[in-house]
Protein backbone atom coordinates (compact mmCIF):
# COMPACT_ATOMS: atom_id res chain seq x y z
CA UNK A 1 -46.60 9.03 72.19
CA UNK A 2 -48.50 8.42 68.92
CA UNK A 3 -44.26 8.25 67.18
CA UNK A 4 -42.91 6.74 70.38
CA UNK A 5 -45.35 3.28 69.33
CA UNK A 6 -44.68 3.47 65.06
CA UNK A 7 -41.34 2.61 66.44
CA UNK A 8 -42.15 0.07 68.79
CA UNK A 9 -44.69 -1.60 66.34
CA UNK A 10 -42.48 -1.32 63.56
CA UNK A 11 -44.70 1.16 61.51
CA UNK A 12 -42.20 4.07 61.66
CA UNK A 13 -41.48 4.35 57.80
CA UNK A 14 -37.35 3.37 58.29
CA UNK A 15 -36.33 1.04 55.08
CA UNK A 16 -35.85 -2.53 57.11
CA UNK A 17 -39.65 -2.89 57.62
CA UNK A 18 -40.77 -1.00 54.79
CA UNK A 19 -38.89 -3.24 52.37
CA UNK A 20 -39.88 -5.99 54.01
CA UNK A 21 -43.63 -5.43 53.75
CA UNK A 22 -43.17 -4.58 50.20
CA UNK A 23 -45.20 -7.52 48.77
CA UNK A 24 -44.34 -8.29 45.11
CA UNK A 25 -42.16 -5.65 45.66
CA UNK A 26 -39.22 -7.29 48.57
CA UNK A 27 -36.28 -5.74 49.05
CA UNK A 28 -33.54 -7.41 50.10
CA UNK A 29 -32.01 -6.52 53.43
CA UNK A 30 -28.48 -5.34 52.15
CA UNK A 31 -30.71 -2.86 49.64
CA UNK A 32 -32.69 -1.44 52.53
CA UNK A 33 -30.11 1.59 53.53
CA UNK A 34 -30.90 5.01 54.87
CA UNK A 35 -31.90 7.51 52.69
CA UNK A 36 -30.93 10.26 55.27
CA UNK A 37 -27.38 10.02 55.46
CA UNK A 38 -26.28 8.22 52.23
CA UNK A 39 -23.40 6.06 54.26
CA UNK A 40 -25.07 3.41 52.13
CA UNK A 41 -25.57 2.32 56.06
CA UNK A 42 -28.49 -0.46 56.15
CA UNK A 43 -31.38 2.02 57.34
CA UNK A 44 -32.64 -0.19 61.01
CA UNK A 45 -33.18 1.66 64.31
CA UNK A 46 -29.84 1.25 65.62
CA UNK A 47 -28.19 3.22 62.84
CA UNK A 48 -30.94 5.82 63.16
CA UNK A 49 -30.30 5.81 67.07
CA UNK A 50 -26.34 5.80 66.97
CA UNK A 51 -24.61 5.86 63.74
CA UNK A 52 -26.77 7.99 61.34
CA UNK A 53 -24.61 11.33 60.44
CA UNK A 54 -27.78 12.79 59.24
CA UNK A 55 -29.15 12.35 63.37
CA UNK A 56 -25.27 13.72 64.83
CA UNK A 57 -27.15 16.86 66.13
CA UNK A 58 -29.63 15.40 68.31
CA UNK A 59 -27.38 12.90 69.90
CA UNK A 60 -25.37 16.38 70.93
CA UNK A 61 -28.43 17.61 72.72
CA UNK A 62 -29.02 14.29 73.94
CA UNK A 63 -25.66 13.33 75.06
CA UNK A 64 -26.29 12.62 78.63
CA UNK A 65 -28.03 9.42 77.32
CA UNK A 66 -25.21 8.13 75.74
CA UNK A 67 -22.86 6.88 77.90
CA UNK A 68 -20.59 3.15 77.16
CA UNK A 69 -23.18 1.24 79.26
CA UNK A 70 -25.67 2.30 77.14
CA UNK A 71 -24.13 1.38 73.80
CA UNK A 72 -26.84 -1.55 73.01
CA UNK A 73 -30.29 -0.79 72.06
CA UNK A 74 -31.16 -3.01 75.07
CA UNK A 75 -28.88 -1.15 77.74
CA UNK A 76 -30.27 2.29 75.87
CA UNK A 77 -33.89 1.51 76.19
CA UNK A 78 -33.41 0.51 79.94
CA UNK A 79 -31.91 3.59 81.14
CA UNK A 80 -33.39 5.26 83.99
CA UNK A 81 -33.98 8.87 82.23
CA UNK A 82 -37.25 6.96 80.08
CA UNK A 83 -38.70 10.15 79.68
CA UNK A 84 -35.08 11.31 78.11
CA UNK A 85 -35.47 8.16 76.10
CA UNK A 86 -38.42 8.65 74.64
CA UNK A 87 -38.28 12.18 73.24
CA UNK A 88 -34.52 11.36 72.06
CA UNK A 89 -36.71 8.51 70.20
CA UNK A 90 -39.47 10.85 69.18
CA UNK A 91 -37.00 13.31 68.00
CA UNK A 92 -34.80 11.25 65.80
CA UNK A 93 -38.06 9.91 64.14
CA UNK A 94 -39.48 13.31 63.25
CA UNK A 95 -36.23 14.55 61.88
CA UNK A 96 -35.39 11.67 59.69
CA UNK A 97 -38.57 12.09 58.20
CA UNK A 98 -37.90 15.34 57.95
CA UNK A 99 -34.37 15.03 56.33
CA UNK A 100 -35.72 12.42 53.96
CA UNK A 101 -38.92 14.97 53.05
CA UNK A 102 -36.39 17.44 51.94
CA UNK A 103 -33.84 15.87 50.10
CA UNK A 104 -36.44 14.52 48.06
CA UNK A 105 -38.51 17.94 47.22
CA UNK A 106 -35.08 19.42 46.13
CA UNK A 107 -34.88 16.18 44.29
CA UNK A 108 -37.89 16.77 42.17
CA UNK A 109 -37.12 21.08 41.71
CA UNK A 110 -34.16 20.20 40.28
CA UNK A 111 -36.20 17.68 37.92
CA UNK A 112 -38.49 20.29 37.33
CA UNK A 113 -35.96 22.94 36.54
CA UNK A 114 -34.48 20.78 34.25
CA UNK A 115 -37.45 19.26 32.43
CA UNK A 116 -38.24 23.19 32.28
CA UNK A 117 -35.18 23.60 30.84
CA UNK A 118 -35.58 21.29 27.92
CA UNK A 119 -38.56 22.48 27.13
CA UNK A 120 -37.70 26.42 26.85
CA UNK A 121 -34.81 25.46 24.40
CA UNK A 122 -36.90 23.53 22.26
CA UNK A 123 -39.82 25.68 22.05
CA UNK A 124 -39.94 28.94 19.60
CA UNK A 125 -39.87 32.37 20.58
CA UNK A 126 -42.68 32.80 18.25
CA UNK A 127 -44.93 30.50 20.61
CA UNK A 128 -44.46 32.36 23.58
């Protein structure tokens, strides 16, 4: 429940309100784009709930909620199944964080292979 209302309060950690609380810091909206799927896609709910490529998986296990007359974040949200709904909503929020968590440790491995790299070619044998 504790994910279900980050999303509703807009606390969830996607780019839109994160740039947008980001103080000195603003980024504009056309910057704010999801990190998960690098479509360059501006990063809001709706392309986390039915666009993101990173998120195709879950709306396969989920595909009973997505029907044409539920192709709006309004006519989504009012289904009947809110119990569907919600964990749909709970799971797309834990694995975006996910996806994001893990591109960005093999992000900094590879930095640290490299800067380890550098470093054995420039040191002398004699020092180790």
């Amino acid at each position: 429940m504790q994910r279900f209302l980050q999303l509703r309060l807009g606390c969830h950690g996607l780019p839109i309100p994160t740039g947008r609380l980001a103080g000195a810091g603003h980024v504009h909206r056309a910057n704010r784009v999801c990190l998960a799927c690098n479509s360059g896609a501006i990063g809001d709910e709706k392309h986390m709930y039915f666009e993101c490529t990173a998120l195709a998986p879950l709306r396969q296990q989920h595909a009973d909620l997505f029907t044409p007359r539920t192709d709006t974040m309004r006519s989504f949200f009012a289904q009947q199944d809110h119990l569907g709904v919600l964990n749909y909503v709970i799971d797309c929020l834990n694995m975006h964080r996910m996806t994001i968590f893990v591109k960005f440790f093999f992000f900094f491995v590879r930095a640290a292979c490299c800067v380890l790299r550098v470093a054995l070619r420039t040191c002398d044998m004699h020092d180790l």
